[in-house]
N, C-alpha and C. Protein backbone atom coordinates (compact mmCIF):
# COMPACT_ATOMS: atom_id res chain seq x y z
N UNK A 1 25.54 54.06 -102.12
CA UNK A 1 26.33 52.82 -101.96
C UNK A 1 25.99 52.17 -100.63
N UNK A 2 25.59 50.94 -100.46
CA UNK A 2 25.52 50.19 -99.49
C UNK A 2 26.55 50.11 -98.48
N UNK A 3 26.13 50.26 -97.18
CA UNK A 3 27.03 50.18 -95.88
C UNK A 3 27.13 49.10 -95.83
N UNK A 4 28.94 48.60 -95.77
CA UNK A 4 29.47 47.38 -95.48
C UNK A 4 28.55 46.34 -94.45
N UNK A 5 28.49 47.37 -93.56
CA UNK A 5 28.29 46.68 -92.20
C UNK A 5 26.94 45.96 -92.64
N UNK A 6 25.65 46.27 -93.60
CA UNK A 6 24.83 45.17 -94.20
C UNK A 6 25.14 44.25 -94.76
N UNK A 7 25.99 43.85 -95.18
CA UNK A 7 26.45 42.46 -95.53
C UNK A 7 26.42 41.65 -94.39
N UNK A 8 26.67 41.86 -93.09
CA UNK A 8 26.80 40.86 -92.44
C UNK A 8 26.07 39.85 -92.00
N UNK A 9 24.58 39.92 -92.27
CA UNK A 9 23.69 38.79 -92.96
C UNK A 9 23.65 37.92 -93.43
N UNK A 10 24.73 38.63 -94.23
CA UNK A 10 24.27 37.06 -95.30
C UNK A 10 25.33 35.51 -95.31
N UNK A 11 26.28 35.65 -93.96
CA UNK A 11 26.62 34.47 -94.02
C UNK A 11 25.34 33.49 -92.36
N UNK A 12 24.75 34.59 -91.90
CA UNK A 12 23.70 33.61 -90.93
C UNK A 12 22.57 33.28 -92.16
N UNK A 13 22.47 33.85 -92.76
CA UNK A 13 21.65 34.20 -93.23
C UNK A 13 21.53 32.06 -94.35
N UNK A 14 22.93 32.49 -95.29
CA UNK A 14 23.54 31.35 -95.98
C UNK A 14 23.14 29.89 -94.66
N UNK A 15 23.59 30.23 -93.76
CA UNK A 15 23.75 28.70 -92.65
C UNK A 15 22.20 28.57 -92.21
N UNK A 16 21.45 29.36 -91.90
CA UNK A 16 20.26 28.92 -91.99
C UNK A 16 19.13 28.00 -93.01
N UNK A 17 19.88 28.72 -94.29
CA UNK A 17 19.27 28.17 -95.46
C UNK A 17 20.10 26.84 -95.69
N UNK A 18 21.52 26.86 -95.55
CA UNK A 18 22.10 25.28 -95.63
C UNK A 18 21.37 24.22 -94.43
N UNK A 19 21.62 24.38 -93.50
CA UNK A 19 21.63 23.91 -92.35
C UNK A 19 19.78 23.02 -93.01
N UNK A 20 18.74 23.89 -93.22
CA UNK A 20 17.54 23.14 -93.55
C UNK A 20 17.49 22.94 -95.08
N UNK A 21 17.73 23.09 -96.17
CA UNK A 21 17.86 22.41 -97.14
C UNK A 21 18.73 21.48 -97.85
N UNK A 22 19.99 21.33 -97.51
CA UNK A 22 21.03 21.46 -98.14
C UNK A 22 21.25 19.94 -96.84
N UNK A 23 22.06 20.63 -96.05
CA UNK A 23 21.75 19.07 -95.09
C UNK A 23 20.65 18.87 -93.87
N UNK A 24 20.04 19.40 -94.29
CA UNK A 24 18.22 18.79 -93.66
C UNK A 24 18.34 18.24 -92.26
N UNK A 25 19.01 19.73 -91.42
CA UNK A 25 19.34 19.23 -89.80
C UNK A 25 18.63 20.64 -89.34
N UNK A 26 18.15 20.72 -88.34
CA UNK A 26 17.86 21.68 -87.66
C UNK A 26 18.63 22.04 -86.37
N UNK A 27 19.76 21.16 -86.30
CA UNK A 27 20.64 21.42 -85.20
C UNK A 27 21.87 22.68 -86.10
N UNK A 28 21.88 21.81 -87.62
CA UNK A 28 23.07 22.42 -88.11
C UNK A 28 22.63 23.86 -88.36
N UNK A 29 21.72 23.65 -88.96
CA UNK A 29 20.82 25.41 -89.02
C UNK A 29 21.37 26.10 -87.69
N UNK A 30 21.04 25.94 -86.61
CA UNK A 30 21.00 26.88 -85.55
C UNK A 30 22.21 26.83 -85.32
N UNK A 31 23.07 26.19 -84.86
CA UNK A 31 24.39 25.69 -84.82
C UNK A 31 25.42 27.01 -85.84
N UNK A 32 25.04 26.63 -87.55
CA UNK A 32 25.56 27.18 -88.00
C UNK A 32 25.08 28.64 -88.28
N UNK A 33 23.63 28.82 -87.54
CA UNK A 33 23.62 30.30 -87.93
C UNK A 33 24.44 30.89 -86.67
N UNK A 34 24.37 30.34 -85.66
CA UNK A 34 24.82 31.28 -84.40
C UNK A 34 26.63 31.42 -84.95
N UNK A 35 27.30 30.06 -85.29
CA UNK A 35 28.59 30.42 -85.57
C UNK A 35 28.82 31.10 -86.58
N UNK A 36 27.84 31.15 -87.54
CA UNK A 36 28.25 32.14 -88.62
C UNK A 36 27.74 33.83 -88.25
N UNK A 37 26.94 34.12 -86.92
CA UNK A 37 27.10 35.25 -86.51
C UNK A 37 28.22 35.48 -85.60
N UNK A 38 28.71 34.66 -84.62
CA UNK A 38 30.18 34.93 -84.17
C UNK A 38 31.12 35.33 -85.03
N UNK A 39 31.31 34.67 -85.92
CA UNK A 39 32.32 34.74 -87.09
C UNK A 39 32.24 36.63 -87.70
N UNK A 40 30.89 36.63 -87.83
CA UNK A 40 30.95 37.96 -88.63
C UNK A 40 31.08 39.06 -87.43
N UNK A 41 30.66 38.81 -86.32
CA UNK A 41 31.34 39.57 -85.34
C UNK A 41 33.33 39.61 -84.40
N UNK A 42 33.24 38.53 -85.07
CA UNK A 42 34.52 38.48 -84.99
C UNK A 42 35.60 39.53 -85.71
N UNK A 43 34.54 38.98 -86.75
CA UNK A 43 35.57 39.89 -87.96
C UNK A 43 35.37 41.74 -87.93
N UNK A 44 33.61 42.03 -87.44
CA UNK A 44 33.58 43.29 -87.64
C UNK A 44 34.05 44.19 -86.30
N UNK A 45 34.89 43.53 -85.02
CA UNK A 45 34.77 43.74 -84.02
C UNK A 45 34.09 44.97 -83.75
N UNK A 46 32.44 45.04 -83.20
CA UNK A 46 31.98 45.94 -83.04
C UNK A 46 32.48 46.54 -81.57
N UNK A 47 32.63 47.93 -80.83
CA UNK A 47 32.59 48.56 -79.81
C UNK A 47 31.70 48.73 -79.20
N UNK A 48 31.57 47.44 -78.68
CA UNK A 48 30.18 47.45 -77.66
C UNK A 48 30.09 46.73 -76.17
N UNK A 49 30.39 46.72 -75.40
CA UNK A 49 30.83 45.78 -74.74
C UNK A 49 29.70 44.79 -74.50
N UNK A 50 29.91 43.73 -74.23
CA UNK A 50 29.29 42.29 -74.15
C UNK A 50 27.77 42.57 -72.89
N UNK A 51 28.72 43.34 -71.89
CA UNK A 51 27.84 43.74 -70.55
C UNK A 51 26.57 44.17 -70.74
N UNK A 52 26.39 44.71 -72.35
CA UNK A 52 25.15 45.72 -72.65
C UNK A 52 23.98 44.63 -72.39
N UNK A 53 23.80 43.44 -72.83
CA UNK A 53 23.26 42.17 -72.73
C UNK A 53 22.40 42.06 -71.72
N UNK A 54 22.88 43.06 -70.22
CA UNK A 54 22.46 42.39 -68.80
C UNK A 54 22.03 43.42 -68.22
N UNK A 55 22.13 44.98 -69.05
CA UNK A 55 22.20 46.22 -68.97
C UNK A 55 20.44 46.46 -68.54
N UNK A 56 19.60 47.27 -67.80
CA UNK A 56 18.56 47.85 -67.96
C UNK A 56 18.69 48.71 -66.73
N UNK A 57 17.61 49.82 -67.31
CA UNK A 57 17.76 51.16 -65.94
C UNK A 57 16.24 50.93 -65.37
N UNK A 58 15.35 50.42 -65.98
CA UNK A 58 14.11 50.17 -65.51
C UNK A 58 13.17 48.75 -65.74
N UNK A 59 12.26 48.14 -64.52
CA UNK A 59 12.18 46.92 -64.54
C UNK A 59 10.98 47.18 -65.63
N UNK A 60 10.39 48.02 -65.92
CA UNK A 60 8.95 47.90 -67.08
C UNK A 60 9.47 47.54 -68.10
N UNK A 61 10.24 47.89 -68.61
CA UNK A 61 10.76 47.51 -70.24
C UNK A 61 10.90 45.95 -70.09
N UNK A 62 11.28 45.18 -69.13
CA UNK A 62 11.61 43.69 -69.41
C UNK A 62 10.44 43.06 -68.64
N UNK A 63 9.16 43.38 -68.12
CA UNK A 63 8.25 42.99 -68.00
C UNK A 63 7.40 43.11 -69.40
N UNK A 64 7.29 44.33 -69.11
CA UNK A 64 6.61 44.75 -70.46
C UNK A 64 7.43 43.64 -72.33
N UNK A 65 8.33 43.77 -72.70
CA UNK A 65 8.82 42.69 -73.25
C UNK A 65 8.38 41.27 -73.56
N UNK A 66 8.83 41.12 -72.04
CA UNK A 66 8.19 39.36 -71.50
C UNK A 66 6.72 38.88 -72.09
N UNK A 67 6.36 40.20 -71.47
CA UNK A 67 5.00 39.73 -71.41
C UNK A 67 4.32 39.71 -73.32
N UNK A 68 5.18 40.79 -73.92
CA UNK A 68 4.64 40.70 -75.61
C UNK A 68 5.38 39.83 -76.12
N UNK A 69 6.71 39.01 -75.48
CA UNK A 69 7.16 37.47 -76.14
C UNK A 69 6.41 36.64 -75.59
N UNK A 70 5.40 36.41 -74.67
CA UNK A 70 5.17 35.27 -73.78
C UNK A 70 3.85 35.60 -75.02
N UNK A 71 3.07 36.43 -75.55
CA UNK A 71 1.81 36.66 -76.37
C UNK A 71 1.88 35.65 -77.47
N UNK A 72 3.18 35.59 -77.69
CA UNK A 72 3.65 35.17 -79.30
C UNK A 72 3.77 33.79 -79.47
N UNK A 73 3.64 32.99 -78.49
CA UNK A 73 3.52 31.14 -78.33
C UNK A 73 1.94 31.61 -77.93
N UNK A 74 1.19 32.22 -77.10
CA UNK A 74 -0.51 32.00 -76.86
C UNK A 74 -0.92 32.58 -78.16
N UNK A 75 -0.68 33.13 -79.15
CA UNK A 75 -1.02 33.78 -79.81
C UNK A 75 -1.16 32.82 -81.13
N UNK A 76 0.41 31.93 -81.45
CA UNK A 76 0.48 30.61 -81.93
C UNK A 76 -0.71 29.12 -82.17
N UNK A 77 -0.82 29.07 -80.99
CA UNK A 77 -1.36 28.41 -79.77
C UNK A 77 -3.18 28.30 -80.12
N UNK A 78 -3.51 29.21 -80.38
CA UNK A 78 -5.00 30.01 -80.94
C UNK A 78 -4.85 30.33 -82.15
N UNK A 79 -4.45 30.45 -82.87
CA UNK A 79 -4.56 30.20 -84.05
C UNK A 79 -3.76 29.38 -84.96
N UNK A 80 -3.68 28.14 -84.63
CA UNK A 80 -2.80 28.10 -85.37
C UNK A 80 -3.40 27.20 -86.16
N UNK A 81 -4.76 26.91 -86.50
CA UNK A 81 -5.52 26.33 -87.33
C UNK A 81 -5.85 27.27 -88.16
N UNK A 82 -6.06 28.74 -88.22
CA UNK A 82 -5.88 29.92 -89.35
C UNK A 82 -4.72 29.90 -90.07
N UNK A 83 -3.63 29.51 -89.40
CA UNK A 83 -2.01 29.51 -89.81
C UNK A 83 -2.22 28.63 -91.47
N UNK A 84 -2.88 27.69 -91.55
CA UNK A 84 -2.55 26.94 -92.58
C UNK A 84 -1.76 25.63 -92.14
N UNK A 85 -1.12 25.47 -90.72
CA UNK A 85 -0.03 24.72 -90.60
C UNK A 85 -0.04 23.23 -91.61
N UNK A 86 1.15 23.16 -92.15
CA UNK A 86 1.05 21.79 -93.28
C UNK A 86 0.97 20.41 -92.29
N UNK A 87 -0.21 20.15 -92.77
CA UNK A 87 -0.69 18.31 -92.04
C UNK A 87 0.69 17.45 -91.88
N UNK A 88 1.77 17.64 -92.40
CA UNK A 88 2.70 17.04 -92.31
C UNK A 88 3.87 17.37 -91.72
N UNK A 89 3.59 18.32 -90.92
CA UNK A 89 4.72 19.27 -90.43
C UNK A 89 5.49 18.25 -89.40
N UNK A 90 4.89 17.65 -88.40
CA UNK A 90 5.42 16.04 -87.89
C UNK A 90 6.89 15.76 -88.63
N UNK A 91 6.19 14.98 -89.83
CA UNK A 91 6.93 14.31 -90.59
C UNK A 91 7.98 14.99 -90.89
N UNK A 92 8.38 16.22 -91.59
CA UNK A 92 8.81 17.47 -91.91
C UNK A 92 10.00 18.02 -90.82
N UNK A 93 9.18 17.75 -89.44
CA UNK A 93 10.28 18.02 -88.27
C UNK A 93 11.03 17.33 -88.06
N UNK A 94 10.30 15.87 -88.09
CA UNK A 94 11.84 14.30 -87.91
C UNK A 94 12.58 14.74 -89.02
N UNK A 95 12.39 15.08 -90.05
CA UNK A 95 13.49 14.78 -91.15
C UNK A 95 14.14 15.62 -90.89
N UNK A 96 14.55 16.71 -89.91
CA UNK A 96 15.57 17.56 -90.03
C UNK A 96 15.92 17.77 -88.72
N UNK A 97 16.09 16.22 -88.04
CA UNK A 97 15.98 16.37 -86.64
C UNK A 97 15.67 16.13 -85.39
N UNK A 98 14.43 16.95 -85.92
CA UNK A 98 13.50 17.25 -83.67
C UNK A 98 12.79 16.09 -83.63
N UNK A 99 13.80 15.28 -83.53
CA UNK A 99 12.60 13.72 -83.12
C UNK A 99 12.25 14.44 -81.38
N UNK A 100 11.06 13.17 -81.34
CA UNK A 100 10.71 13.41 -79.68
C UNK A 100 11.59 13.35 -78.56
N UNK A 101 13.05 12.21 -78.82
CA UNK A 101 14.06 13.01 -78.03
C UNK A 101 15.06 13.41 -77.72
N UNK A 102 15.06 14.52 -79.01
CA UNK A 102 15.83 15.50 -79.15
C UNK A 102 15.02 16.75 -79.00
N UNK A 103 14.05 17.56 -78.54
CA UNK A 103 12.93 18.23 -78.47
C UNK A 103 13.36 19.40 -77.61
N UNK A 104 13.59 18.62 -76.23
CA UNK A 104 13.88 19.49 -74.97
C UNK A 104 15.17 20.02 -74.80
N UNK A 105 16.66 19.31 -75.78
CA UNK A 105 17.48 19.43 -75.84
C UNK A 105 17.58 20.79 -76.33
N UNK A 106 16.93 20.81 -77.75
CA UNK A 106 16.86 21.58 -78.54
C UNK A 106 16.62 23.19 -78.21
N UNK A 107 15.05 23.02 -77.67
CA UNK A 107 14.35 24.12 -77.03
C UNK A 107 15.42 24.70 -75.33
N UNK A 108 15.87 23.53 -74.68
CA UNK A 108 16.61 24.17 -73.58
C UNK A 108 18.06 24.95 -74.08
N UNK A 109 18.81 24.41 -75.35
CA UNK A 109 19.46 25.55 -76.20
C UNK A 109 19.15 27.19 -76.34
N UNK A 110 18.03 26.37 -77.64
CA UNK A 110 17.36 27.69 -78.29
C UNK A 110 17.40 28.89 -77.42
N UNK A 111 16.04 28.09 -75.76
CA UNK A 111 16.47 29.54 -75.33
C UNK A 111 17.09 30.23 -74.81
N UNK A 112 17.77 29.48 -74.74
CA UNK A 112 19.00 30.15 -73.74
C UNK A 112 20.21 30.85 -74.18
N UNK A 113 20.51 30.12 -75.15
CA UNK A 113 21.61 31.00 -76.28
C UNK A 113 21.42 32.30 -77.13
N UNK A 114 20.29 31.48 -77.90
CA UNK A 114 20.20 32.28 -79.13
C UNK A 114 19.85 33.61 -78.97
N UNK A 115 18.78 34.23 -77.72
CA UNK A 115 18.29 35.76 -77.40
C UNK A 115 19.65 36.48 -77.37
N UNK A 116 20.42 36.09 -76.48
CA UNK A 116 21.42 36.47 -76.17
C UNK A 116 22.54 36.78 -77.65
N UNK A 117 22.63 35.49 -78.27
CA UNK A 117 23.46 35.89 -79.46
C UNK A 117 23.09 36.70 -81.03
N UNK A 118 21.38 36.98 -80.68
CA UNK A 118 21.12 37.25 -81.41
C UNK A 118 20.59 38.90 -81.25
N UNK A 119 20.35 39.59 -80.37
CA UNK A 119 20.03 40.42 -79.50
C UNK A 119 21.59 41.38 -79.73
N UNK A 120 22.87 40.76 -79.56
CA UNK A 120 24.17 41.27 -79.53
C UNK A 120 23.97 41.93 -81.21
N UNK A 121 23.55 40.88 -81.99
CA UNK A 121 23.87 41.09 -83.55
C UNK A 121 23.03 42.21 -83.90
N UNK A 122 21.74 41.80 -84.13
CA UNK A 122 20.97 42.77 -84.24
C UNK A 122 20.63 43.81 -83.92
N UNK A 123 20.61 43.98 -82.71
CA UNK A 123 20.15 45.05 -81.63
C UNK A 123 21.40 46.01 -81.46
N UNK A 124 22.68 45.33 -81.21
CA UNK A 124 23.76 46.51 -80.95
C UNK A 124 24.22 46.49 -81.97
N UNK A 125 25.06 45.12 -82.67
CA UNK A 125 26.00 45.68 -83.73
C UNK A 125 25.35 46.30 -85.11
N UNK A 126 24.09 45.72 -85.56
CA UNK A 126 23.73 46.23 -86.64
C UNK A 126 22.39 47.16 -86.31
N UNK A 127 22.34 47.47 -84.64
CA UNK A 127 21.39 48.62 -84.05
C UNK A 127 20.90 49.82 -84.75
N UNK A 128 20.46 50.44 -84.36
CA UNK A 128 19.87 52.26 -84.53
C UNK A 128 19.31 52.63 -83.33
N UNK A 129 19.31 54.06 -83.44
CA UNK A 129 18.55 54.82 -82.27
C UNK A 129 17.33 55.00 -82.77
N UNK A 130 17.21 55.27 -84.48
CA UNK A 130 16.21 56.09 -84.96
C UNK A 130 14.49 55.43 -84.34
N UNK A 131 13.50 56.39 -84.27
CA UNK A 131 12.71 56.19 -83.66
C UNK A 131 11.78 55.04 -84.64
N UNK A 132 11.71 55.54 -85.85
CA UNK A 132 11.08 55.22 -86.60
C UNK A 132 11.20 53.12 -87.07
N UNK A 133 11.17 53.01 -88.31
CA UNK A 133 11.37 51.71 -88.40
C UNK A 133 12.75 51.67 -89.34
N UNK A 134 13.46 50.41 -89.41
CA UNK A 134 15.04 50.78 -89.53
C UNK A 134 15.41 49.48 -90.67
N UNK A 135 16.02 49.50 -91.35
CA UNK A 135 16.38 48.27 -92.02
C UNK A 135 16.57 46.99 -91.18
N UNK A 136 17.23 47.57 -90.15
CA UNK A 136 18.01 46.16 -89.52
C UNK A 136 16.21 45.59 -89.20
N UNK A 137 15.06 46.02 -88.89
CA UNK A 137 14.45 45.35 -88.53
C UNK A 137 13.90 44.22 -89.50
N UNK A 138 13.86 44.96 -90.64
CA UNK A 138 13.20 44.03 -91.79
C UNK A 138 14.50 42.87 -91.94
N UNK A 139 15.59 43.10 -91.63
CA UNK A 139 16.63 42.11 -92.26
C UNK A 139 16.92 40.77 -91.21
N UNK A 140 16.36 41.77 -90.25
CA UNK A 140 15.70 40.47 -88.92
C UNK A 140 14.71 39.71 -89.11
N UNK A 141 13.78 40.43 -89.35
CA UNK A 141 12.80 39.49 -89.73
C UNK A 141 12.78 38.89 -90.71
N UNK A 142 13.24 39.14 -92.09
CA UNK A 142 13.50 37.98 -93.32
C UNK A 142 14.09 36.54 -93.31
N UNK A 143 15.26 36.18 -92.04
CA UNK A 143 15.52 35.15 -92.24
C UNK A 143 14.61 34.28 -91.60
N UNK A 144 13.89 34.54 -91.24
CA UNK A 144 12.19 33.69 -90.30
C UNK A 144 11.95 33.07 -91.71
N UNK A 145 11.79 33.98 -92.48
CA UNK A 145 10.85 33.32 -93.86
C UNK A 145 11.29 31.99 -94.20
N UNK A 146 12.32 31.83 -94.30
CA UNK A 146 13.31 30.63 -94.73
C UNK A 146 12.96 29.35 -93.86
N UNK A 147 12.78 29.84 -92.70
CA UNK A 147 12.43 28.27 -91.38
C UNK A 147 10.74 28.01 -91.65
N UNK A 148 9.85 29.61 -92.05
CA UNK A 148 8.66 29.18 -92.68
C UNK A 148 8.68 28.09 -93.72
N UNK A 149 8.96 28.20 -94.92
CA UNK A 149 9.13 28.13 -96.06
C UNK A 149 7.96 26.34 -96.11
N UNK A 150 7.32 26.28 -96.19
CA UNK A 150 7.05 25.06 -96.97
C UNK A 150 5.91 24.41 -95.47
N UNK A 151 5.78 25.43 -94.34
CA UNK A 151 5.20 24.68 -93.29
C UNK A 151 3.91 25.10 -93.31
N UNK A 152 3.74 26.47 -93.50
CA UNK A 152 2.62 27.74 -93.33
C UNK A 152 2.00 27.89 -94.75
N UNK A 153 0.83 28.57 -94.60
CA UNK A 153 0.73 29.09 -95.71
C UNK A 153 1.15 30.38 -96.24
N UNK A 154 0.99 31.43 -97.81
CA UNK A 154 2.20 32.32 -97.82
C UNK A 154 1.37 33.51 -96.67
N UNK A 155 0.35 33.51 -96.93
CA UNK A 155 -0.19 34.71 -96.09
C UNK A 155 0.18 34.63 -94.47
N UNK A 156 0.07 33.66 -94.28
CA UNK A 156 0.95 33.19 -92.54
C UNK A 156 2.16 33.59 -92.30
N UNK A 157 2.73 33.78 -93.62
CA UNK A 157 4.51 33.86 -93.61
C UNK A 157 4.47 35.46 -93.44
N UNK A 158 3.53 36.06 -94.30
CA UNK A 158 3.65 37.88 -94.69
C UNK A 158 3.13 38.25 -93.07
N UNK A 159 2.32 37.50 -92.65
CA UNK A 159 1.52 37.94 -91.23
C UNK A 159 2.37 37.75 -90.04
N UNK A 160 3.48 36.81 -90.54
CA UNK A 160 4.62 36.50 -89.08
C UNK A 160 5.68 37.56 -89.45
N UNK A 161 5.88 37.97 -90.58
CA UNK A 161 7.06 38.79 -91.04
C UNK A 161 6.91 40.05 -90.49
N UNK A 162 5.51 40.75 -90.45
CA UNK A 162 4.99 42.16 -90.20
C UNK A 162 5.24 41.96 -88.68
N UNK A 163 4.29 40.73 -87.71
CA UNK A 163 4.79 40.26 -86.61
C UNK A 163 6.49 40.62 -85.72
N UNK A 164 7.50 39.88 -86.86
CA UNK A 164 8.26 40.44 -86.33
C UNK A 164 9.56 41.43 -86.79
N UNK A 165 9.02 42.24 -87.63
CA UNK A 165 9.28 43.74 -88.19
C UNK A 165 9.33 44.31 -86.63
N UNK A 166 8.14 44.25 -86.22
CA UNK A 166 7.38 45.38 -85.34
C UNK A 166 7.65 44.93 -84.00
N UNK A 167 7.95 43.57 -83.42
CA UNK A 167 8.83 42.88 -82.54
C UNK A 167 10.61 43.71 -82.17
N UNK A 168 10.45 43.79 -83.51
CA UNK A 168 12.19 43.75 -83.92
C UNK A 168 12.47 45.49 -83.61
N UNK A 169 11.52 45.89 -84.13
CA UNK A 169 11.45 47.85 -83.61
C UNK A 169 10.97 48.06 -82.04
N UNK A 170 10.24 46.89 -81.85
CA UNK A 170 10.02 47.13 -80.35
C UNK A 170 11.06 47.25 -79.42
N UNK A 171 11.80 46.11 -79.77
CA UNK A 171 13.05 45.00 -78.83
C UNK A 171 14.31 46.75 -79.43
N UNK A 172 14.45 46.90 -80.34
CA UNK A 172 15.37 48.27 -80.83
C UNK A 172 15.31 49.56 -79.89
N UNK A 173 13.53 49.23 -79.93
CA UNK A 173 13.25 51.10 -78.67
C UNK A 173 14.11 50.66 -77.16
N UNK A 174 13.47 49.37 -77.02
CA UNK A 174 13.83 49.04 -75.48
C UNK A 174 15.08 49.08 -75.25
N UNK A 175 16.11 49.09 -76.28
CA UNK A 175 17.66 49.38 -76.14
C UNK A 175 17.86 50.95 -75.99
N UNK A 176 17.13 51.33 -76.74
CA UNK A 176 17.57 52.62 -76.71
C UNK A 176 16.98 53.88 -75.63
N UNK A 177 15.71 53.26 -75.15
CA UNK A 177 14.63 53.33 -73.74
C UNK A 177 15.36 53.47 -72.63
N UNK A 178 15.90 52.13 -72.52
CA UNK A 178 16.02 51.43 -71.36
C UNK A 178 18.05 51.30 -71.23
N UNK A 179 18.85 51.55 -72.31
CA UNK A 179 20.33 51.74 -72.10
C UNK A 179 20.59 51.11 -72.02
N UNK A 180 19.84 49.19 -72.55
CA UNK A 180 20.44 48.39 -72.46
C UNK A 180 19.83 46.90 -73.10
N UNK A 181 20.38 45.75 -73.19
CA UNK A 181 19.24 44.72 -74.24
C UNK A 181 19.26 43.52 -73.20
N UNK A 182 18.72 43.78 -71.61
CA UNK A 182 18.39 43.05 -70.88
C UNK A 182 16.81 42.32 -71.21
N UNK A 183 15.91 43.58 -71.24
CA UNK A 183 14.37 43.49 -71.05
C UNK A 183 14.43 42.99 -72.79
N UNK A 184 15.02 43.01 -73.94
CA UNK A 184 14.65 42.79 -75.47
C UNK A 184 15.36 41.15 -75.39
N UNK A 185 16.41 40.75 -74.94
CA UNK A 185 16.81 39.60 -74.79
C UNK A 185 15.85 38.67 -73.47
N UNK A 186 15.53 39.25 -72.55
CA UNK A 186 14.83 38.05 -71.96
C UNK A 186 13.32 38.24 -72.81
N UNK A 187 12.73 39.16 -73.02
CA UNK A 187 11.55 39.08 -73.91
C UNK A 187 11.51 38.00 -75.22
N UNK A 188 13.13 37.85 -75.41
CA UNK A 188 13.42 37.43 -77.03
C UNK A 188 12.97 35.94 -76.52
N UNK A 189 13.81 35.74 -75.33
CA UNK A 189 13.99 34.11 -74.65
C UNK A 189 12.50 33.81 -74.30
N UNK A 190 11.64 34.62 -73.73
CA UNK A 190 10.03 33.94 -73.81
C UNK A 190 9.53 33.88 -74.90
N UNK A 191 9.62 34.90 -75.85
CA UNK A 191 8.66 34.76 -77.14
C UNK A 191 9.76 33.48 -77.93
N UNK A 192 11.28 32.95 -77.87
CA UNK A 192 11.40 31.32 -78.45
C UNK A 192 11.12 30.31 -77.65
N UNK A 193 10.80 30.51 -76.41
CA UNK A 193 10.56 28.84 -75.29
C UNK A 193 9.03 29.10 -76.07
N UNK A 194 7.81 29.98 -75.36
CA UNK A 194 6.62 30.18 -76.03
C UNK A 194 6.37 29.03 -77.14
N UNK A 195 7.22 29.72 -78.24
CA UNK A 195 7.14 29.51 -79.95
C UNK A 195 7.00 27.79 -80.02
N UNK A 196 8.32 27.48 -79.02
CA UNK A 196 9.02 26.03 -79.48
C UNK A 196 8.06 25.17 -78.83
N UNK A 197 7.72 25.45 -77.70
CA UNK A 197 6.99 24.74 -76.43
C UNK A 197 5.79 24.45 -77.26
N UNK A 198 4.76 25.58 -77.88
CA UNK A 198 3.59 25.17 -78.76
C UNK A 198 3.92 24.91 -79.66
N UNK A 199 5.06 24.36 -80.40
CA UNK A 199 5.10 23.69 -81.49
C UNK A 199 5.26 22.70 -81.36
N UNK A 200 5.82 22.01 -80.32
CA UNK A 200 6.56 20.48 -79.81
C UNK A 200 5.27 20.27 -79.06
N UNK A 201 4.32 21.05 -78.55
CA UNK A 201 2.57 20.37 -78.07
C UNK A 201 1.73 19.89 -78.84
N UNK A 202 1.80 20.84 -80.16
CA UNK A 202 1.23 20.71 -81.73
C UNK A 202 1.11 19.53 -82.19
N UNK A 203 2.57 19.53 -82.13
CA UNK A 203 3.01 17.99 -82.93
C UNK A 203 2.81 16.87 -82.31
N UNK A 204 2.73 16.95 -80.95
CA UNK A 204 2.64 15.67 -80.33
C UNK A 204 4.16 15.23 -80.18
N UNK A 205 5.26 15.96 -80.03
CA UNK A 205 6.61 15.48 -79.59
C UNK A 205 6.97 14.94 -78.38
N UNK A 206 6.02 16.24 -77.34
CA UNK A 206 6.19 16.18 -76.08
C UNK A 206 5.97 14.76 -75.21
């Protein structure tokens, strides 16, 4: 029988997928995934305290981090003519949004919030110690697919998913390494400025 505590997915999970299909905002997406992870932490009040966030016993883990989120926009960046990216992705971004200026708004959010609120969810409340690879990572990485969906091609999507499976087990050790999700949350916050920064260069937003 399935552990309760996996359900709690599926209402970020739901606001991600509304937020870009349903009403075709990319503010409401993020907006409503972050409040629909408050919400489910609200409700599951996990025993964790908030402090764990700021927590590390050693400075390598959040260099080390940094430096494999900071890979993940150069990494973008260089290939992203293998990616498949859809010729229309421009067009694709105004309609749900990220005009040119709303861009910086956006991205000075993103990173600043979301590592942090998302790092709490994943990493502690729906965490593991185990060494190995863990559900929560794959269930992290699935809702990516959804913001893919229609930009990439599918093999781009399976190649970002494995990407951040193995991100997601990394950022997991470093909690459990390091006693704390300082070095996995600021790593989280370079690998989305990275991401957003070469996508808003891409496009020509900037």
């Amino acid at each position: 029988m399935i552990n309760k505590k996996w359900l709690a997915p599926i209402l970020p999970y739901l606001a991600v997928w509304a937020g870009l299909f349903l009403f075709q905002s990319a503010w409401f997406s993020l907006l409503g995934f972050h409040a629909a992870i408050l919400l489910t932490l609200a409700i599951a009040r996990p025993n964790i305290p908030i402090s764990i966030l700021f927590q590390s016993k050693n400075p390598k883990w959040i260099l080390a981090s940094a430096l494999l989120g900071g890979l993940s926009g150069v990494g973008l960046y260089f290939l992203w003519d293998m990616f498949g990216i859809a010729s229309d992705l421009p067009a694709q971004l105004q309609s749900i949004g990220l005009t040119p200026a709303s861009w910086i708004v956006f991205i000075a959010y993103f990173t600043i919030a979301n590592p942090f609120i998302e790092e709490y969810f994943w990493r502690a409340h729906l965490g593991s110690e185990v060494k190995g690879l863990h559900l929560g990572d794959f269930v992290f990485a699935g809702y990516h697919a959804i913001i893919l969906l229609d930009k990439v091609r599918l093999p781009a999507i399976a190649f970002a998913l494995t990407c951040l499976i193995l991100i997601g087990w990394f950022w997991r050790q470093t909690r459990r390494e390091d006693e704390g999700l300082l070095a996995a949350a600021l790593g989280h916050m370079t690998a989305d400025f990275m991401i957003l920064a070469c996508v808003m260069f891409k496009v020509g937003a900037g």
